[in-house]
Protein backbone atom coordinates (compact mmCIF):
# COMPACT_ATOMS: atom_id res chain seq x y z
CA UNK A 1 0.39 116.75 47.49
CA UNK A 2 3.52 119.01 47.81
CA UNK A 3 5.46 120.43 45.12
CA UNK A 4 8.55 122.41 45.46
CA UNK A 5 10.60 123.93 42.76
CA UNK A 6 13.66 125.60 42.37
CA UNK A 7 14.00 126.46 46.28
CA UNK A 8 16.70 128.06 48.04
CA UNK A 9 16.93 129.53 51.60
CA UNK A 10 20.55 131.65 52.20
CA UNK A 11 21.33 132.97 55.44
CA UNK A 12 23.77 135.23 56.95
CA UNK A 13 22.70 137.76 54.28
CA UNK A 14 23.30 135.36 51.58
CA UNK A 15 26.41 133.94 52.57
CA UNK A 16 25.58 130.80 53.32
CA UNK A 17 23.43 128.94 50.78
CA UNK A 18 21.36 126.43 53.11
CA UNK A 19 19.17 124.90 50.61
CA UNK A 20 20.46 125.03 46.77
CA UNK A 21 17.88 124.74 43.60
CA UNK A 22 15.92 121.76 45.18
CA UNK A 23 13.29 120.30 43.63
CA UNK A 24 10.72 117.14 44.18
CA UNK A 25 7.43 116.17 45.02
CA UNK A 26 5.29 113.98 47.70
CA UNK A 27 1.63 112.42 46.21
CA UNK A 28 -0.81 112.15 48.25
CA UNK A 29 -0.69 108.72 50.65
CA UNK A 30 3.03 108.81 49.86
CA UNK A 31 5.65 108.00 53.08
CA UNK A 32 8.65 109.75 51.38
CA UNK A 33 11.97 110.36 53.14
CA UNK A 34 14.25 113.71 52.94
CA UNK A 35 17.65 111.50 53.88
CA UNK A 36 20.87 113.43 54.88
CA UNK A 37 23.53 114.06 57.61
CA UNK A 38 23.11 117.11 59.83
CA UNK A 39 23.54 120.18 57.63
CA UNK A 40 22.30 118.57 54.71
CA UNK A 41 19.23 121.22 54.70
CA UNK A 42 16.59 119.30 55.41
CA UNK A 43 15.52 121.43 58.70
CA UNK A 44 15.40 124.57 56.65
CA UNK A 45 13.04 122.87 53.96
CA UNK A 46 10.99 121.39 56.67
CA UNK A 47 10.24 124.68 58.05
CA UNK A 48 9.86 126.44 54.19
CA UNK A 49 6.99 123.96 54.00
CA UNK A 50 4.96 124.32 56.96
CA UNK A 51 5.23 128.01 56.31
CA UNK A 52 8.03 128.76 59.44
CA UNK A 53 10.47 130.16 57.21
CA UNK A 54 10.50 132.31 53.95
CA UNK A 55 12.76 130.53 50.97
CA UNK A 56 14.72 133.02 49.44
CA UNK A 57 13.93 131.88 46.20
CA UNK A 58 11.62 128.79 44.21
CA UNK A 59 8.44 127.98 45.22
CA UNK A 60 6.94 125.51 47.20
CA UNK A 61 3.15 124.81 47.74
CA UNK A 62 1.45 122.11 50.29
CA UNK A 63 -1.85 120.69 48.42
CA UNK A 64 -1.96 122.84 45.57
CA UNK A 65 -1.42 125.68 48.68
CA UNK A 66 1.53 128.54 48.42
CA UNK A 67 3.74 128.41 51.10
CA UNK A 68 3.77 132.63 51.37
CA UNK A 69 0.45 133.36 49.80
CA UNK A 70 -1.55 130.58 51.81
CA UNK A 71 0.36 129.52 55.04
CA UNK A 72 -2.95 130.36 57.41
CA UNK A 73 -4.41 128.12 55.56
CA UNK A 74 -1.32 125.42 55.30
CA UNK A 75 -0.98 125.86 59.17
CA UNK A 76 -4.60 123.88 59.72
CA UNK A 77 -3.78 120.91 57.79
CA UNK A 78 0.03 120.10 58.40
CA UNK A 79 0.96 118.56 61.74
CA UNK A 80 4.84 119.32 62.15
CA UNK A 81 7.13 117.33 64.55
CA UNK A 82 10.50 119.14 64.88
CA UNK A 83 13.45 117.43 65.23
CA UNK A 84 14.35 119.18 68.83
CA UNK A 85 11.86 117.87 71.94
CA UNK A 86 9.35 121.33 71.92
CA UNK A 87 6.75 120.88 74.14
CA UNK A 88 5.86 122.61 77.58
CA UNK A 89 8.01 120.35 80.15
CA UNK A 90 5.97 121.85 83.01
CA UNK A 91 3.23 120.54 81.46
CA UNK A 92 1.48 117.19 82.04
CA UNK A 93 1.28 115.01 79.09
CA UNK A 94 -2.39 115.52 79.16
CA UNK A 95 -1.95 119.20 79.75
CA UNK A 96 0.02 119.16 76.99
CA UNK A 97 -1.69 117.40 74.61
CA UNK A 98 -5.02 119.12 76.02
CA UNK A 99 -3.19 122.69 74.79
CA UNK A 100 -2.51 121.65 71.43
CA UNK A 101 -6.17 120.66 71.17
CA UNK A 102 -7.14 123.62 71.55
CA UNK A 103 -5.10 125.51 69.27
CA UNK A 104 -6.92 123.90 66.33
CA UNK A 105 -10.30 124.41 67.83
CA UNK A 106 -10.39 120.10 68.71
CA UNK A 107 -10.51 117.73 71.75
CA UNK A 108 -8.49 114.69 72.09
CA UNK A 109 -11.63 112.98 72.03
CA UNK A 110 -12.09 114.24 68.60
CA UNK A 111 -9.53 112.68 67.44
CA UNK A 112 -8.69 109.94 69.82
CA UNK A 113 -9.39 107.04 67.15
CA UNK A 114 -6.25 108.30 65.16
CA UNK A 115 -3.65 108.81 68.46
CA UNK A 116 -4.82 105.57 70.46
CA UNK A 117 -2.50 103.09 68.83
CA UNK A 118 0.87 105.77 70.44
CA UNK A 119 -1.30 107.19 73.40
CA UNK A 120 -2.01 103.89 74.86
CA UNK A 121 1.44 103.48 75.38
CA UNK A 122 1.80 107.19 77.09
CA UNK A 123 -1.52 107.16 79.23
CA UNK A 124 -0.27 105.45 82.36
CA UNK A 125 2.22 108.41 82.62
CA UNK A 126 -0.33 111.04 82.00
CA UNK A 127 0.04 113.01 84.93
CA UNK A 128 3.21 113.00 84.87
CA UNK A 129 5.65 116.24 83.28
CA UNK A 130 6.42 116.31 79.87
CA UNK A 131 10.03 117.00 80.77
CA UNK A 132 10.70 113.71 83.17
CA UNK A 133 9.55 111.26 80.07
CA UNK A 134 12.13 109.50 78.74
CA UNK A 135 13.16 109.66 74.99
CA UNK A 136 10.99 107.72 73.65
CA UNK A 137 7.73 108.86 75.56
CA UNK A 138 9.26 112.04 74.71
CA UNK A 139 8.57 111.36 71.21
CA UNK A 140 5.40 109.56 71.35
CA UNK A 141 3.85 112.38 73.32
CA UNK A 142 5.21 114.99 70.43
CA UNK A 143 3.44 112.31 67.88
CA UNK A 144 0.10 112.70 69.46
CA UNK A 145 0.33 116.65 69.59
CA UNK A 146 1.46 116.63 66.02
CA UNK A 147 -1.82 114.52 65.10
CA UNK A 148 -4.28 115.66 67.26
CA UNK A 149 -5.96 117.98 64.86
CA UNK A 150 -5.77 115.22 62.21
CA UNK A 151 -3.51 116.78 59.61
CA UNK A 152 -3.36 115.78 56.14
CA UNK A 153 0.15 115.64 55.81
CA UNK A 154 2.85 115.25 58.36
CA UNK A 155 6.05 116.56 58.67
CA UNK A 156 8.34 114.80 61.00
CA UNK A 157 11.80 116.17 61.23
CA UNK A 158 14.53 113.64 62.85
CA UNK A 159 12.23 112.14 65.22
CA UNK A 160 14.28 108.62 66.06
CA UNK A 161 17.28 111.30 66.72
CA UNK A 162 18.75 110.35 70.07
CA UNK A 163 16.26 107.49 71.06
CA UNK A 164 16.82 104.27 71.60
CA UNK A 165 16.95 100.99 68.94
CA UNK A 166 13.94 99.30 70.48
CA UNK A 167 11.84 103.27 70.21
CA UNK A 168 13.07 103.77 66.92
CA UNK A 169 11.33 100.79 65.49
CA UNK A 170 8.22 100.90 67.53
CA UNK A 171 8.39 104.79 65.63
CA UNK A 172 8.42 103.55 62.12
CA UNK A 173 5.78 101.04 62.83
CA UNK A 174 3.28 103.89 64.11
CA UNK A 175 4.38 105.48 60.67
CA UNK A 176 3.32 102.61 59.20
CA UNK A 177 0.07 102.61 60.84
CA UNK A 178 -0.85 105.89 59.82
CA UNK A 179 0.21 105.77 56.36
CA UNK A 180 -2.37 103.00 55.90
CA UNK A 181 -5.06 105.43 57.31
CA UNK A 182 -4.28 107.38 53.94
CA UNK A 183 -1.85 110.42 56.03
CA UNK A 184 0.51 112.03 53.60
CA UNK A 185 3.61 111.37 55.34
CA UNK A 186 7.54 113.58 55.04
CA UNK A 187 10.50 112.33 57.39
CA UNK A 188 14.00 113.16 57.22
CA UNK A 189 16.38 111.25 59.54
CA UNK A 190 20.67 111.21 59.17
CA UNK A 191 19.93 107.49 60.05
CA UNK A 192 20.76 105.62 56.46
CA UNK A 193 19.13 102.58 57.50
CA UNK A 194 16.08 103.98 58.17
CA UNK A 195 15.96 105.30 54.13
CA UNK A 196 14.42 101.77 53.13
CA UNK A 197 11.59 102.23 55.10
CA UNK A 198 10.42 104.87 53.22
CA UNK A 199 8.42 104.49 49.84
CA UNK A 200 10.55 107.08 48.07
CA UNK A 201 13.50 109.31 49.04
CA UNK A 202 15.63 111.61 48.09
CA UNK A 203 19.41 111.92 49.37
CA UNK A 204 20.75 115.60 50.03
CA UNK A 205 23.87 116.68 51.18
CA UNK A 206 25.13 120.44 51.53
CA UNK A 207 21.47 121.58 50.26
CA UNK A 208 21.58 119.75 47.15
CA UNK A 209 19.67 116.59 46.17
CA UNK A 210 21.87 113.98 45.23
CA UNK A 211 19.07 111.64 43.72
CA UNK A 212 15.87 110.69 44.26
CA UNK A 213 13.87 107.16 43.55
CA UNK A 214 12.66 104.29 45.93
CA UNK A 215 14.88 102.78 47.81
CA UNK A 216 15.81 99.55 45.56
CA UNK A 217 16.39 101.59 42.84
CA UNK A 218 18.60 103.82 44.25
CA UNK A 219 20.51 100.26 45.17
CA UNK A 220 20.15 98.79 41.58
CA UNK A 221 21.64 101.81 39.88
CA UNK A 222 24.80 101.52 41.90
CA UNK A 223 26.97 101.98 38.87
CA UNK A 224 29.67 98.87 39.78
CA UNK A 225 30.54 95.58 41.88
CA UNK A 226 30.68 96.08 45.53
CA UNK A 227 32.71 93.67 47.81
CA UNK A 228 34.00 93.62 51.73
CA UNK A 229 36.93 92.76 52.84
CA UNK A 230 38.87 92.30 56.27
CA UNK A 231 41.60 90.81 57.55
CA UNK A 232 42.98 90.72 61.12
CA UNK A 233 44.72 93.68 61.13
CA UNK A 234 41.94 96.33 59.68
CA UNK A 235 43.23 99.97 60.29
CA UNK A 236 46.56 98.82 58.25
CA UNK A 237 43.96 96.79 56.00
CA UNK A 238 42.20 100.36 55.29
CA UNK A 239 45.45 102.35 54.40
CA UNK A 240 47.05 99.56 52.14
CA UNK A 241 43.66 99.08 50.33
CA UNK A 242 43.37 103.37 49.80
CA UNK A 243 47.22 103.22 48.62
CA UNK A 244 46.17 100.17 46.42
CA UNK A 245 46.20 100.76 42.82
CA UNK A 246 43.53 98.50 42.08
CA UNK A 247 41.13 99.94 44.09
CA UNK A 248 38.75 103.29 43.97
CA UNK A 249 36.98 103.12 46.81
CA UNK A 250 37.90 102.04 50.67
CA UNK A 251 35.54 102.80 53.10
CA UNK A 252 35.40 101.51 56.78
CA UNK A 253 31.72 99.51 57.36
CA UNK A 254 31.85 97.98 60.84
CA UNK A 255 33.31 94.82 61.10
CA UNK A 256 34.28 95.03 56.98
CA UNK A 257 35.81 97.61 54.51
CA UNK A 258 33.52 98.12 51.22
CA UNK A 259 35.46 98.30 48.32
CA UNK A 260 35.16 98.62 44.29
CA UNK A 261 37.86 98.17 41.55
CA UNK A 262 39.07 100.81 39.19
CA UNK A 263 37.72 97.79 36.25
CA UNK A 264 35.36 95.32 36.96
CA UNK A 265 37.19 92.06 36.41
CA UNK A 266 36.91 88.73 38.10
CA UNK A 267 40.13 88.33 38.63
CA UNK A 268 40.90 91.58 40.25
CA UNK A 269 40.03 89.89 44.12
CA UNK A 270 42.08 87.19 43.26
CA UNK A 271 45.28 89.55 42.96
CA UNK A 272 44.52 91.94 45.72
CA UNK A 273 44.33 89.09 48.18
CA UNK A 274 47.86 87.65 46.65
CA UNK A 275 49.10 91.66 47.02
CA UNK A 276 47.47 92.00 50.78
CA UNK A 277 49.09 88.66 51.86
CA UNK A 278 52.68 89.81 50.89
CA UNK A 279 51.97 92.67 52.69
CA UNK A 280 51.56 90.64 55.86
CA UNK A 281 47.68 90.71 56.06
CA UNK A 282 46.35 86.91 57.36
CA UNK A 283 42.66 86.57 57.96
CA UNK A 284 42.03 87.64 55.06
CA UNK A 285 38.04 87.37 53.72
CA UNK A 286 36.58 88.79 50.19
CA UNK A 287 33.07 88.81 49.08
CA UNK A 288 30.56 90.42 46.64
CA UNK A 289 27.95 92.39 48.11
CA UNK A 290 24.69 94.27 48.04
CA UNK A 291 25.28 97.43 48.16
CA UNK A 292 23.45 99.52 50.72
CA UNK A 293 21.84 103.22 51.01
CA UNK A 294 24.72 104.75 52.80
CA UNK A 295 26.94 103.15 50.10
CA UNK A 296 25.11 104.72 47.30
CA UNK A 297 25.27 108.01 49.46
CA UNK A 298 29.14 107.66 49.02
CA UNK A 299 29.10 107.25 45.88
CA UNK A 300 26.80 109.87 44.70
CA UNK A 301 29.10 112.29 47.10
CA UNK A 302 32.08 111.86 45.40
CA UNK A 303 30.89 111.26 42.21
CA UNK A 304 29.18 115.13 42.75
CA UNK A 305 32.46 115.97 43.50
C-alpha cells in the first residue's frame, strides 16, 4: 500500500538532513507505527507522503501512486491528521466538519456509518466552537474531518500528543475499530508504550530507522538479560551502578533502574548486590525482566552509536 525508498528531505539548503536514506513499507489493512521522539523525522515523512512536502531525494508512492507525479490523485484517498490541532476554531464542530465535506465533493451523511462510533461522542457539543473543545474532543473532531471522505489510508501524526490517559486509550480503540473496517492505517507517536499497539513499527531517531518488525520481535531480539534494580537511595543507586564495572547499561525507569551486565552470568547479581551493600545501599531489590520497547530503543541508540 505505500512504499518508500531511499528518502531524504534536507532543509536549510541542505544543512540539515531531516530524514536520512529511509526505507519501509505499509500493506494494505496494515496498522503500522512510525515510533520516535520529537525530531526523529517522522513529521517530515508524514507530509512527503500525503504529497505536502517534496523529498529531496528517494521515492515514495501511496498505492502504487508517486508522491510528485500523482499527488492530485493521492490527495482524494489519504485522510491526514497532523500532529498540531488545525481546524477552523471559529468554526462549529458541525461547521467544521460540514467544510471538510465539501472539499471532497461528500456529506457527512455520506459517510456517517464510518464517523458514528467518534461523532457520537462529539454531537452533544456540536454547536459549540471548535476552539473551546477540550483535548480530547479536540482530537475526535480532527478524526471525523480526517475520515469524512472515507480515505483509504490514514495518516495520523502524534494524535494522543498532549491529551489525557483516559483520551488516549479511547483513541487507539477507534483505531482499532477502523482497522477492522479494512482502513490502511500510519501513526507515529514519541509515546513508547503506545508502539505495541501497533501491528508493525519501525523505530527512528535523527531521520534514520533504527529497526523495524512487530512489536514482540523487536522485544525477543533484545540481544542480552535485562534486570531492575533499586534500593532506597536511587539517584546514588544510578551513579554507583554507571561507575560499576560490571555493568553496561544504567538507565533510570520510574520506580526501578534497568540494567545489563558486561557478561551474562548468573552470578553477576549476586556480586553487585554484595558490592552495592558495602557501598551503603539497603533496600536493595534485583530481578530479571522483560524488556520493553523504549528499552530496545536504548539499545538500538547506542548500539548505532
Amino acid at each position: 500500500m505505500l512504499h518508500i525508498d531511499g528518502l531524504e528531505k534536507t532543509y536549510n539548503a541542505g544543512k540539515m538532513l531531516a530524514v536520512d536514506q529511509v526505507s519501509f513499507d505499509v500493506k494494505k489493512g496494515e496498522l503500522f507505527g512510525l515510533i520516535g521522539p520529537d525530531g526523529a523525522g517522522k513529521t517530515s515523512i508524514f507530509r512527503i507522503l500525503t504529497t505536502l512536502l517534496l523529498p529531496t531525494k528517494g521515492s515514495a508512492t501511496v498505492a502504487g501512486l508517486d508522491v510528485i507525479v500523482d499527488y492530485k490523485q493521492i490527495r482524494k484517498m489519504v485522510g491526514y491528521m497532523p500532529g498540531k490541532f488545525s481546524l477552523y476554531q471559529d468554526l462549529t464542530v458541525e461547521e467544521n466538519l460540514e467544510f471538510f465535506a465539501s472539499v471532497f465533493n461528500t456529506t457527512i451523511a455520506d459517510n456517517y456509518d464510518l464517523i458514528k462510533d467518534i461523532y457520537i461522542q462529539i454531537e452533544p457539543f456540536k454547536d459549540r466552537r471548535a476552539g473551546k473543545l477540550s483535548g480530547g474532543m479536540k482530537q475526535k473532531l480532527a478524526l471525523c474531518c480526517a475520515l469524512i471522505h472515507k480515505p483509504e489510508i490514514l495518516f495520523l501524526d502524534e494524535p494522543t500528543t498532549g491529551v489525557d490517559v483516559v483520551s488516549r486509550k479511547e483513541f487507539w480503540d477507534m483505531l482499532k475499530r477502523l482497522k477492522e473496517q479494512g482502513m490502511t492505517i500510519l501513526v507515529s507517536t514519541p509515546y513508547m508504550d503506545e508502539a505495541t499497539l501497533c501491528e508493525r513499527i519501525a523505530l527512528i531517531q535523527n531521520g534514520k530507522i533504527l529497526k523495524i518488525n512487530t512489536p514482540d520481535h523487536i522485544i525477543e531480539d533484545y540481544p542480552q538479560d535485562l534486570y531492575a534494580i533499586k534500593s532506597s537511595q536511587m539517584g546514588k543507586l544510578l551513579q554507583d551502578l554507571r561507575a560499576n564495572e560490571f555493568i553496561k547499561s544504567c538507565h533510570a525507569f520510574g520506580e526501578y533502574h534497568h540494567i545489563s551486565f558486561q557478561q551474562d552470568d548468573l552470578q553477576q547479581d549476586a556480586l553487585l548486590i554484595t558490592q552495592l551493600e558495602k557501598l551503603g545501599h539497603q533496600g536493595l531489590e534485583i530481578l530479571k525482566i522483560r524488556p520493553t520497547i523504549e528499552d530496545c530503543f536504548i539499545d538500538l541508540m547506542e548500539s548505532h552509536g
